[in-house]
C-alpha atoms as a PDB file:
ATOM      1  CA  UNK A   1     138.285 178.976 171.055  1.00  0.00           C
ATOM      2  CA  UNK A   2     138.523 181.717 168.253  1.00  0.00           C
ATOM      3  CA  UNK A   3     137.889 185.295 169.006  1.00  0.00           C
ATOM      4  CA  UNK A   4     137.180 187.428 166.464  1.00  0.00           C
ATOM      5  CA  UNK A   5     138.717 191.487 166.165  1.00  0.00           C
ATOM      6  CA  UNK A   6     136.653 194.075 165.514  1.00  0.00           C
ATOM      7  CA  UNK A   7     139.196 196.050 162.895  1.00  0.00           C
ATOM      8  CA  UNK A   8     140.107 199.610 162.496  1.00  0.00           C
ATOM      9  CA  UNK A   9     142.950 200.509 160.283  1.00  0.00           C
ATOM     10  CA  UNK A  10     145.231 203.103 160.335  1.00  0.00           C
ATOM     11  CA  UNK A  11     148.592 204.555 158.730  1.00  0.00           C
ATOM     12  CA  UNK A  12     150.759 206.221 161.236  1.00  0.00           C
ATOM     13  CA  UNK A  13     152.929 208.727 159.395  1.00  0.00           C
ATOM     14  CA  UNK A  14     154.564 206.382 157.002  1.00  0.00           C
ATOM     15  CA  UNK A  15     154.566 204.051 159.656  1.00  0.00           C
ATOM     16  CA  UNK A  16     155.317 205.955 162.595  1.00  0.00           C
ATOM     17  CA  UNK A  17     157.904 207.637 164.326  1.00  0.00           C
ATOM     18  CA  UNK A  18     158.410 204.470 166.268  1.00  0.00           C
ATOM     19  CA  UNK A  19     159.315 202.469 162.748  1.00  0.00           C
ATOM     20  CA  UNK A  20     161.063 205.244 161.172  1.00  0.00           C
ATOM     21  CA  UNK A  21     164.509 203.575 161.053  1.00  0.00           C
ATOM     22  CA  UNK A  22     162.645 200.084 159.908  1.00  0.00           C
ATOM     23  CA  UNK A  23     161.781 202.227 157.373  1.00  0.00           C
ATOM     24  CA  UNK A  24     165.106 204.454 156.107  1.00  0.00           C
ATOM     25  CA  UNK A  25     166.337 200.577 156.771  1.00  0.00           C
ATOM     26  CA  UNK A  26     163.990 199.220 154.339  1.00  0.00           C
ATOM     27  CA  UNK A  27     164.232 202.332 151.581  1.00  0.00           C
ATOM     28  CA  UNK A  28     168.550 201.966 151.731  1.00  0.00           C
ATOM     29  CA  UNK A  29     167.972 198.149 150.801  1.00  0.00           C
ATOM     30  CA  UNK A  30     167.829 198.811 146.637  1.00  0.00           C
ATOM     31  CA  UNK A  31     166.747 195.683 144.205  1.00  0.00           C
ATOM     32  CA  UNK A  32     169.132 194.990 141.252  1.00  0.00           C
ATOM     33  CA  UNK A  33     168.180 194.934 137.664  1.00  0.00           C
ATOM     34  CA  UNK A  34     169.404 191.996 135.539  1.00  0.00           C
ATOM     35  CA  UNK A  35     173.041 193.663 135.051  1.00  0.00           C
ATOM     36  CA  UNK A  36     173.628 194.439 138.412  1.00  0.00           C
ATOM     37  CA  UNK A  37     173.052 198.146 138.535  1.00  0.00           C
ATOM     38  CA  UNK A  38     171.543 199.362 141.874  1.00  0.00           C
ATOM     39  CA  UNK A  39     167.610 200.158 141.581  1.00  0.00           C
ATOM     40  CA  UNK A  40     166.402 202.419 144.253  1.00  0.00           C
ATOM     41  CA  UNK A  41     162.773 202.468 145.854  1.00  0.00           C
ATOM     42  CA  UNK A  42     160.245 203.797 143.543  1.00  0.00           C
ATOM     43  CA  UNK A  43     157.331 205.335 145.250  1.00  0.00           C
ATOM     44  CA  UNK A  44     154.197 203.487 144.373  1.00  0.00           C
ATOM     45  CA  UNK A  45     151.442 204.911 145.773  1.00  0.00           C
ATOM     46  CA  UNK A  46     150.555 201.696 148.081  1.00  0.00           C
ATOM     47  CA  UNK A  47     153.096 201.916 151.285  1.00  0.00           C
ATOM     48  CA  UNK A  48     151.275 202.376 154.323  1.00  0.00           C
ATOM     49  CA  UNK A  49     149.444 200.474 157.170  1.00  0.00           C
ATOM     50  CA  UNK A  50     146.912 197.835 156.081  1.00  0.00           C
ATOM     51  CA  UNK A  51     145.076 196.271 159.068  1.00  0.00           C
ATOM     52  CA  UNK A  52     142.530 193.919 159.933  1.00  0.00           C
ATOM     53  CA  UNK A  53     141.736 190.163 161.067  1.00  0.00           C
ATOM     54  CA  UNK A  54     144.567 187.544 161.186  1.00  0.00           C
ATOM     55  CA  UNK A  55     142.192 184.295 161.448  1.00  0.00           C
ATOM     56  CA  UNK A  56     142.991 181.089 162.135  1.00  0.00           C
ATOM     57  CA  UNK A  57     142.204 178.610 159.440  1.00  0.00           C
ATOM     58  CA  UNK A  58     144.876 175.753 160.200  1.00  0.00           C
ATOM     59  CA  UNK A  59     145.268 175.075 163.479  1.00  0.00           C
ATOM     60  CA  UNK A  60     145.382 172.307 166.350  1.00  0.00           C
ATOM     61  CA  UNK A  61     141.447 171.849 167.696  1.00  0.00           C
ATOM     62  CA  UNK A  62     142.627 171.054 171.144  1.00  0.00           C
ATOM     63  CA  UNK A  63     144.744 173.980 171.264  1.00  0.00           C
ATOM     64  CA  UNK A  64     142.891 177.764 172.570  1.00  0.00           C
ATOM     65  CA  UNK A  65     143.281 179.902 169.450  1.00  0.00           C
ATOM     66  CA  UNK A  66     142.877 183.261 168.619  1.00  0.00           C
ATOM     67  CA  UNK A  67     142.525 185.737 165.777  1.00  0.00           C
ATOM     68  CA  UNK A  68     144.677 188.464 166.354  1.00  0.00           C
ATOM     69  CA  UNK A  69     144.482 191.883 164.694  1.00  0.00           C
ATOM     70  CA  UNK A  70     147.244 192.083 162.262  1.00  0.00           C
ATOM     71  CA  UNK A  71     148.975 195.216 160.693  1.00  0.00           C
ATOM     72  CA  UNK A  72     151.474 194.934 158.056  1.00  0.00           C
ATOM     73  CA  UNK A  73     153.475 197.986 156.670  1.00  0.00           C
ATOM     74  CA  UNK A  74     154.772 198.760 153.434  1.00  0.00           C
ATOM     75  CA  UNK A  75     158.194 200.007 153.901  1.00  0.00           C
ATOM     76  CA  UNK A  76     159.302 200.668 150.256  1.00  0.00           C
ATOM     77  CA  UNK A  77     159.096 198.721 146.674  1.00  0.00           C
ATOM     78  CA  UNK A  78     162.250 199.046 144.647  1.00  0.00           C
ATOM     79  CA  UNK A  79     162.215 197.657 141.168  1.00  0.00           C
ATOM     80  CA  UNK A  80     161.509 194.069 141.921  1.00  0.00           C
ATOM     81  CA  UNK A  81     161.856 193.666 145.456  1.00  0.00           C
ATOM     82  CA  UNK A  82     159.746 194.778 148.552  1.00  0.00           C
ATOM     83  CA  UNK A  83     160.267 195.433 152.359  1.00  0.00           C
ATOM     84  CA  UNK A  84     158.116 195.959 154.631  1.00  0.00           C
ATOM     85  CA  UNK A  85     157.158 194.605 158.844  1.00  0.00           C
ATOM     86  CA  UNK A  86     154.052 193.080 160.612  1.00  0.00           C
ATOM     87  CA  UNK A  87     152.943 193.696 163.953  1.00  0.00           C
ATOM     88  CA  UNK A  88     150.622 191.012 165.889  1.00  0.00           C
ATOM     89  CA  UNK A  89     150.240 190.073 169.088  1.00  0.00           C
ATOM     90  CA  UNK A  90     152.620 191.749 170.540  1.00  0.00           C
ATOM     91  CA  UNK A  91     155.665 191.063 168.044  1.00  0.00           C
ATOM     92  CA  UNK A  92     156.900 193.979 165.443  1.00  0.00           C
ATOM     93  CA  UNK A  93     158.821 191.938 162.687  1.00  0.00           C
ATOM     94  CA  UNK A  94     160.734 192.767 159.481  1.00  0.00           C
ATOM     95  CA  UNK A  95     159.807 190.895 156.293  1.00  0.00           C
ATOM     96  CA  UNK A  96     161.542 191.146 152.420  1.00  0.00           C
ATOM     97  CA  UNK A  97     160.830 189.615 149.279  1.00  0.00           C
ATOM     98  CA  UNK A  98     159.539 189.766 145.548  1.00  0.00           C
ATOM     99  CA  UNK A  99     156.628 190.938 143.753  1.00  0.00           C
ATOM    100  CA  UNK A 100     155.250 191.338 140.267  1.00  0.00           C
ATOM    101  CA  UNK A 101     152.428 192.998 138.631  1.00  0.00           C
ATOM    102  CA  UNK A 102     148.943 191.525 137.653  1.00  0.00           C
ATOM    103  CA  UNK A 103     146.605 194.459 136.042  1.00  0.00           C
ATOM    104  CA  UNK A 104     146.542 196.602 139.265  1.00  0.00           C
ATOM    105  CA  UNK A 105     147.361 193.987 141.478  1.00  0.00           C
ATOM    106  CA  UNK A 106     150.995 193.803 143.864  1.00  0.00           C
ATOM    107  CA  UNK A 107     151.313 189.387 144.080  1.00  0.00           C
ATOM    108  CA  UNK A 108     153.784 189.758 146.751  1.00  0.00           C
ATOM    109  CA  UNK A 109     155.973 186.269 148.741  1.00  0.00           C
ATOM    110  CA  UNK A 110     157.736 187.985 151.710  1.00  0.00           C
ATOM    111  CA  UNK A 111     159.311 186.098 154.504  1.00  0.00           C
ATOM    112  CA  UNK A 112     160.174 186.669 157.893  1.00  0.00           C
ATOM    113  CA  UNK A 113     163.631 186.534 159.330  1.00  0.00           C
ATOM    114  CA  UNK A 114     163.189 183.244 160.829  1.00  0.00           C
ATOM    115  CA  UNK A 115     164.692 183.743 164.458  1.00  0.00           C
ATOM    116  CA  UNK A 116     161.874 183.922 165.944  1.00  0.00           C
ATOM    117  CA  UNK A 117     159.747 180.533 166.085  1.00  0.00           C
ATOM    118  CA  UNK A 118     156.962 182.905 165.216  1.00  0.00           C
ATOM    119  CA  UNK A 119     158.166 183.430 161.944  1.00  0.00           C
ATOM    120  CA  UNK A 120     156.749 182.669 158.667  1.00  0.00           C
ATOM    121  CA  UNK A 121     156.145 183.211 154.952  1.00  0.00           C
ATOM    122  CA  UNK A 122     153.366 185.644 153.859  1.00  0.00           C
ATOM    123  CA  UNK A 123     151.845 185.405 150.499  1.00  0.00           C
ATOM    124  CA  UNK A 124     149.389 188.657 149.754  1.00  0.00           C
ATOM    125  CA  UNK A 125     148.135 190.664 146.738  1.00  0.00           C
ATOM    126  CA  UNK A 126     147.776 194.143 147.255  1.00  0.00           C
ATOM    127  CA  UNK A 127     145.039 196.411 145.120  1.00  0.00           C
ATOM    128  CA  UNK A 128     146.264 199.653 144.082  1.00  0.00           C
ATOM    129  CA  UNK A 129     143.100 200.712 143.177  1.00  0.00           C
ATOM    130  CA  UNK A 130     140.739 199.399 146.005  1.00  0.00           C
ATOM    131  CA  UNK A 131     143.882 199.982 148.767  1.00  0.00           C
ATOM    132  CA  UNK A 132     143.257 196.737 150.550  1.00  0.00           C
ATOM    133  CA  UNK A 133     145.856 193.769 150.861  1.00  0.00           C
ATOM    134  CA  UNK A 134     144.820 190.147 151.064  1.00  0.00           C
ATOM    135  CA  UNK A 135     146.510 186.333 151.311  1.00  0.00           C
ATOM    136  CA  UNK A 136     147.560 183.931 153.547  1.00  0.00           C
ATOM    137  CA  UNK A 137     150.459 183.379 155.969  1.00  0.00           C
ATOM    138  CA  UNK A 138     152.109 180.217 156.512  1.00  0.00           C
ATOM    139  CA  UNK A 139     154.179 179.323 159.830  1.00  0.00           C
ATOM    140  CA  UNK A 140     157.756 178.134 159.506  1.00  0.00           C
ATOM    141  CA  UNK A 141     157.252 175.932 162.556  1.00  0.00           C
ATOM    142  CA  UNK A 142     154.925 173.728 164.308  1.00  0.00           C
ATOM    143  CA  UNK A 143     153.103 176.067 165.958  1.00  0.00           C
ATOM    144  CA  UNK A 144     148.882 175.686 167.090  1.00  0.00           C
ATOM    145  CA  UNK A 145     148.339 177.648 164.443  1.00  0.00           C
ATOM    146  CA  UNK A 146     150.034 176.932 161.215  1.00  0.00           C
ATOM    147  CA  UNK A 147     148.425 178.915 158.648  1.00  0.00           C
ATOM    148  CA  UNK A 148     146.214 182.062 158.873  1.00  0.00           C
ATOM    149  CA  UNK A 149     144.331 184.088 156.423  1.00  0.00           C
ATOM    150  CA  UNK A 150     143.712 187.943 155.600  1.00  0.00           C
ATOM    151  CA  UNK A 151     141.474 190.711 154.576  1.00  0.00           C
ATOM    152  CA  UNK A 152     143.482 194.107 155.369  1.00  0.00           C
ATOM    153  CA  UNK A 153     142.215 197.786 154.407  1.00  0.00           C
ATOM    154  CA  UNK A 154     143.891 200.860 154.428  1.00  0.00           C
ATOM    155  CA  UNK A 155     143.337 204.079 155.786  1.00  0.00           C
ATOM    156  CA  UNK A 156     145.008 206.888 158.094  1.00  0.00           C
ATOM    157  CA  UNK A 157     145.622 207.584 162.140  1.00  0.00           C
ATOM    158  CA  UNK A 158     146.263 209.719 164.070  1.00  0.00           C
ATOM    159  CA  UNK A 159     146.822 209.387 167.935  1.00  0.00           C
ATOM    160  CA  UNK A 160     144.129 210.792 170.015  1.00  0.00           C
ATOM    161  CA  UNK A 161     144.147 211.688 173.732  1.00  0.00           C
ATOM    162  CA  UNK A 162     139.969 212.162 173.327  1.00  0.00           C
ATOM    163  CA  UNK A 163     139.742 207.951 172.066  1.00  0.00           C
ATOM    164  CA  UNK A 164     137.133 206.744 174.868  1.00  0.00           C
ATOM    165  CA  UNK A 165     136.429 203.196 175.554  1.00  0.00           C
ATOM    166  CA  UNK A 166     133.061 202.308 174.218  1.00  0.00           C
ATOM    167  CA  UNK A 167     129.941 201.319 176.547  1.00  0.00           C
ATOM    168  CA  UNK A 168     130.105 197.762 174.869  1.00  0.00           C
ATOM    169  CA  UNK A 169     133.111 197.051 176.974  1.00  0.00           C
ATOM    170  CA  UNK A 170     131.490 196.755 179.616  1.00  0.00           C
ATOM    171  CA  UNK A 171     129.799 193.409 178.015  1.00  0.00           C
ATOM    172  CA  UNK A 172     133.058 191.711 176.936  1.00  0.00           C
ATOM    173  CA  UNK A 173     134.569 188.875 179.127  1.00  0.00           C
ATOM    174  CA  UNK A 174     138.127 189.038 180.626  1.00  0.00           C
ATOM    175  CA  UNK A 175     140.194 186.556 179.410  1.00  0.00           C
ATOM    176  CA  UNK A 176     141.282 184.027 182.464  1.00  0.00           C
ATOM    177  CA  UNK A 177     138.736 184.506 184.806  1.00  0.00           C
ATOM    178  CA  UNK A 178     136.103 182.265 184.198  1.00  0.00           C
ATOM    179  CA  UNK A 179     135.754 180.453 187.381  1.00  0.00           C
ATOM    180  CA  UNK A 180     133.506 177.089 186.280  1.00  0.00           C
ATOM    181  CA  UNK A 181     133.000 175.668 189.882  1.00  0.00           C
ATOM    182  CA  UNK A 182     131.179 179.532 190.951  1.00  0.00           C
ATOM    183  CA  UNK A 183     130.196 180.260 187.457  1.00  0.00           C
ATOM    184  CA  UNK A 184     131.358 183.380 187.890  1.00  0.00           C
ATOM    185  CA  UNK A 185     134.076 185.849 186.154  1.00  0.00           C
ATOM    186  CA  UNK A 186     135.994 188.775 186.524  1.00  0.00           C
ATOM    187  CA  UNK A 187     134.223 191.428 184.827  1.00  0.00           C
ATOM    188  CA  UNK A 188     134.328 195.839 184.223  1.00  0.00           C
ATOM    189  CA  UNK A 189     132.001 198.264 185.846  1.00  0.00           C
ATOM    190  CA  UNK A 190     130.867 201.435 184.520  1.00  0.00           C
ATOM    191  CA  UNK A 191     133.485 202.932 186.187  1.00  0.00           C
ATOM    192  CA  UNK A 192     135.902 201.974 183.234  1.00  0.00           C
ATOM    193  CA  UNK A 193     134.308 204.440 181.109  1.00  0.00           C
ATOM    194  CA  UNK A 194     134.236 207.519 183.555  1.00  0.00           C
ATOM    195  CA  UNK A 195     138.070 208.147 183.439  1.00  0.00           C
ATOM    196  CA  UNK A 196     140.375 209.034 180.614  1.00  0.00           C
ATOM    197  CA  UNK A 197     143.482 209.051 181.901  1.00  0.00           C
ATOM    198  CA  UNK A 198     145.082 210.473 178.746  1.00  0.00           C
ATOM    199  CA  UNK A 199     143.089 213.612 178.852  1.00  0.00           C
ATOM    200  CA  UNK A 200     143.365 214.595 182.788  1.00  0.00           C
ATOM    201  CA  UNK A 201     145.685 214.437 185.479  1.00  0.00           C
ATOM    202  CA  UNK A 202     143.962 212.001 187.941  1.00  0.00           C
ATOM    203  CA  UNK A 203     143.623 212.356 191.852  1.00  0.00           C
ATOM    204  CA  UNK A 204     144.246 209.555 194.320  1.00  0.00           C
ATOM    205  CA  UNK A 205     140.369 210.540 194.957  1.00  0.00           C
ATOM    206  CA  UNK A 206     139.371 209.485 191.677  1.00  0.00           C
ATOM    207  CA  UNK A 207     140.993 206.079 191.567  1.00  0.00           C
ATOM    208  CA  UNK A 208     140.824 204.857 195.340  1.00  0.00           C
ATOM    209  CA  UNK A 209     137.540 203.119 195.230  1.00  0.00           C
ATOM    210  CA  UNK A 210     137.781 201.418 191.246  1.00  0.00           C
ATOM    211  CA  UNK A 211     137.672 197.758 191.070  1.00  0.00           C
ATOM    212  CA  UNK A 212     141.468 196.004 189.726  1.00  0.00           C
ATOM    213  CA  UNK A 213     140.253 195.264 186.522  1.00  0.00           C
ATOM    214  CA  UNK A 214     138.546 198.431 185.891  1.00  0.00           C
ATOM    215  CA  UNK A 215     142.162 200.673 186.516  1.00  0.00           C
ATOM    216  CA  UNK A 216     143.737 197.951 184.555  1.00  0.00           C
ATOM    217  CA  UNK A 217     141.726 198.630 181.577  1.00  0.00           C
ATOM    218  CA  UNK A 218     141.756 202.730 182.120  1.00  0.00           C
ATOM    219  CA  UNK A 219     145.807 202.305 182.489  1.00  0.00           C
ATOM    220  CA  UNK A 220     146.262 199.904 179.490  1.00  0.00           C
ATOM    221  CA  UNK A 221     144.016 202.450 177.076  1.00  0.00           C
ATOM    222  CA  UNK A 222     146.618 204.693 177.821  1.00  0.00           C
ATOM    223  CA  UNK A 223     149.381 202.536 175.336  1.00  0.00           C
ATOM    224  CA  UNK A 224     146.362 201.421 173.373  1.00  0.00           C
ATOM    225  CA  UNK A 225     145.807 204.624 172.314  1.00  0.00           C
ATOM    226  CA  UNK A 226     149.098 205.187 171.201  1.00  0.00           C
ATOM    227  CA  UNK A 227     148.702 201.937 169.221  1.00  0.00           C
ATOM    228  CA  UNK A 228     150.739 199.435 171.017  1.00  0.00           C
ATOM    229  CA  UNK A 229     150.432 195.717 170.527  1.00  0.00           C
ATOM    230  CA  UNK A 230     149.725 193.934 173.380  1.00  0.00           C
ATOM    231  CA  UNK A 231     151.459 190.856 174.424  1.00  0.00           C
ATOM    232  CA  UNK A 232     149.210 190.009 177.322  1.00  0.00           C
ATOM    233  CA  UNK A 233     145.831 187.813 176.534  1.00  0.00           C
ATOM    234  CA  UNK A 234     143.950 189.841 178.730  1.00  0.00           C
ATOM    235  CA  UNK A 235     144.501 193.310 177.060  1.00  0.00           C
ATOM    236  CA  UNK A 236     144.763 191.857 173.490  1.00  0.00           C
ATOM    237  CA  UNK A 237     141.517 190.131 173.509  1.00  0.00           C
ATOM    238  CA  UNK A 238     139.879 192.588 174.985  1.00  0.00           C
ATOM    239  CA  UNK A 239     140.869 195.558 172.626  1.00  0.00           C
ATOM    240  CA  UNK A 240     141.082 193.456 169.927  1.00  0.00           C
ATOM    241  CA  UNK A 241     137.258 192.800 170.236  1.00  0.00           C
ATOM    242  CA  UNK A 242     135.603 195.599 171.821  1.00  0.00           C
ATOM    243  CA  UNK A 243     136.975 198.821 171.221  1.00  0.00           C
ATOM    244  CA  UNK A 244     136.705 199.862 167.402  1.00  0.00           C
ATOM    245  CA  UNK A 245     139.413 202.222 166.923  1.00  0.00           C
ATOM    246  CA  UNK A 246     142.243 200.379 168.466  1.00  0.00           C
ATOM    247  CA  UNK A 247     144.666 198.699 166.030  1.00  0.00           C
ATOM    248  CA  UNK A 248     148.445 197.699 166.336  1.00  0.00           C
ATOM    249  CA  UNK A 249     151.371 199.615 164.972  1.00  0.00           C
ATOM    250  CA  UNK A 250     154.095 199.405 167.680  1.00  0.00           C
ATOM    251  CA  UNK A 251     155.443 197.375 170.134  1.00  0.00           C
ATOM    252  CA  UNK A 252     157.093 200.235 171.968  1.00  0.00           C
ATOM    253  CA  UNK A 253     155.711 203.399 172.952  1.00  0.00           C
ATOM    254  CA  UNK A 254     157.500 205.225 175.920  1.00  0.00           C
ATOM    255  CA  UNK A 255     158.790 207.637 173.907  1.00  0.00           C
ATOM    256  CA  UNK A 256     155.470 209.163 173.098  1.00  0.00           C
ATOM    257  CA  UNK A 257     153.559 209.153 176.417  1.00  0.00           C
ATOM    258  CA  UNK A 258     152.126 212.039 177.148  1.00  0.00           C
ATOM    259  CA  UNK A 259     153.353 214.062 180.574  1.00  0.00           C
ATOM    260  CA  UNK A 260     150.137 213.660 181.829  1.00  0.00           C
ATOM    261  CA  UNK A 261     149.766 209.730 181.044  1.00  0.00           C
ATOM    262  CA  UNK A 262     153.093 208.803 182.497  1.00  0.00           C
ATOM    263  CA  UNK A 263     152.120 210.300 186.066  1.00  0.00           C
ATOM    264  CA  UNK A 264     148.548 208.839 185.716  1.00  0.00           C
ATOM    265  CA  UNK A 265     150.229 205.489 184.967  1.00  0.00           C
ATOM    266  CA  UNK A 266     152.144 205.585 187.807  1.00  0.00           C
ATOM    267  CA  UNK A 267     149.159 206.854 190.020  1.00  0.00           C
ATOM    268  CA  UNK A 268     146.925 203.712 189.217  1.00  0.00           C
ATOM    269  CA  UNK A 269     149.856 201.079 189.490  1.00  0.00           C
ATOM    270  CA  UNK A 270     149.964 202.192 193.174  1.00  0.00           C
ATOM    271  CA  UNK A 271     146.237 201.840 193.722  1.00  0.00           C
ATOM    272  CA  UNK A 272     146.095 198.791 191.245  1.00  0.00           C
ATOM    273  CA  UNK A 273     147.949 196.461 193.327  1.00  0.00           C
ATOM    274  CA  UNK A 274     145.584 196.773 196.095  1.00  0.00           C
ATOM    275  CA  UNK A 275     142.340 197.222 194.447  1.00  0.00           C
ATOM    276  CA  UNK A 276     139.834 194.331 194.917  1.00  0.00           C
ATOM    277  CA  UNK A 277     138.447 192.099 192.220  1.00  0.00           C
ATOM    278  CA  UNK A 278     135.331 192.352 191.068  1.00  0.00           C
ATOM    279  CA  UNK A 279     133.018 189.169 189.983  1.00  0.00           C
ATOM    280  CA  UNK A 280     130.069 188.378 188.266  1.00  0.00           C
ATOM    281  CA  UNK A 281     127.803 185.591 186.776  1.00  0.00           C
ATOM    282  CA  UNK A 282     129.095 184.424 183.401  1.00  0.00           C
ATOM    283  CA  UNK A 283     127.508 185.894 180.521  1.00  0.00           C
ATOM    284  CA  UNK A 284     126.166 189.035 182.243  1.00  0.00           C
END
């Protein structure tokens, strides 16, 4: 099964406090000209966050596979070489390589450290003109999924506390649930969309009586907000496809919880664990 993302992009303040030293780590690395003289970064007007659908276009069929939102970063460009991370599915991971120039066009080969069996070798173009970055990535392993493709766009961010979960959420199945003996699934209630728990300090009163799922969802757009990238199928599938101005940047954010969203956390973990489930027919 492929699930498609609905995409929006962002750059988070040259990548975010979160990157920052991926980034001074990046901009110390220097290329070298032909005589060996240290080159430092140049700035080139295209670092940033590009984001947008990592599909699946080699793959095993009898595997479940999934297109992931994808963000890759431009760290820095020095004279030849370039540095930069991507962040998918719940992995934040450095990449280097070369690059040369075609008319306006970056044609970039980067590659991934290789430690992880993740890993791989991305081969992209970036438009200075248009701001948008495109190509394919190739796995260094035997993986389900051995290559993927890529449209990404540009743009800015900015963390919100005011980001509300759309109505459409409402509609979108929760990964895991499907029960095919009862036809039935796990599915949200309108509840979900009554509480933002990263604008007001919540009550015991106003959590007591919500369905699992539905505080699971409210707690979870907490760290969406902030941009995490979500590990768990559940989350990921569901942000990734139903709520438009979610995109990946980090894979940690504790350090920039609000006051307020760390106590409401807490609050709905204790009423989460006993919360009931709520089920529907499939395809409501």
């Amino acid at each position: 099964m492929k699930l498609t993302a609905i995409i929006f992009l962002s750059v988070l303040m040259a990548c975010s406090n979160n990157n920052t030293s991926l980034v001074k780590s990046a901009e110390s690395k220097a290329s070298e000209n032909a005589k060996g003289i240290v080159v430092p970064p140049v700035e080139c007007g295209v670092e940033g966050f590009y984001t947008g659908i990592f599909e699946a276009t080699k793959y095993d069929p009898d595997k479940e596979v999934f297109d992931n939102q994808l963000t890759i970063c431009i760290d820095s460009i020095g004279e030849k070489n370039i540095y930069g991370h991507s962040i998918v599915a719940g992995n934040d991971r450095p990449f280097s390589g070369s690059y040369h120039m075609e008319n306006n066009d970056y044609i970039v080969s980067v590659q991934e450290p290789g430690d992880n069996k993740y890993d791989g070798i991305f081969k992209f173009a970036i438009n200075s003109k248009g701001k948008s970055l495109s190509g394919t990535w190739h796995a260094n392993n035997n993986l389900p999924v051995t290559e993927r493709k890529y449209k990404l766009a540009y743009n800015s961010y900015s963390y919100s506390p005011s980001f509300e979960l759309p109505g459409e959420i409402i509609e979108s199945p929760i990964y895991g649930t499907y029960n095919k003996k009862t036809g039935k699934q796990e599915v949200l209630t309108g509840d979900v969309l009554t509480l933002n728990a990263s604008q007001k300090l919540l009550k015991s009163s106003d959590v007591e009586n919500v369905f699992a799922t539905d505080l699971e969802v409210i707690r979870n757009a907490i760290y969406a907000r902030h941009g995490y990238s979500f590990k768990n199928l559940r989350m990921r599938t569901l942000f990734d496809n139903a709520v438009d101005w979610y995109m990946p940047a980090s894979t940690d954010v504790t350090s920039v919880l609000t006051e307020i969203e760390k106590k409401n956390i807490e609050l709905i973990k204790r009423y989460e664990k006993h919360a009931t489930k709520y089920y529907d027919v499939f395809g409501r």
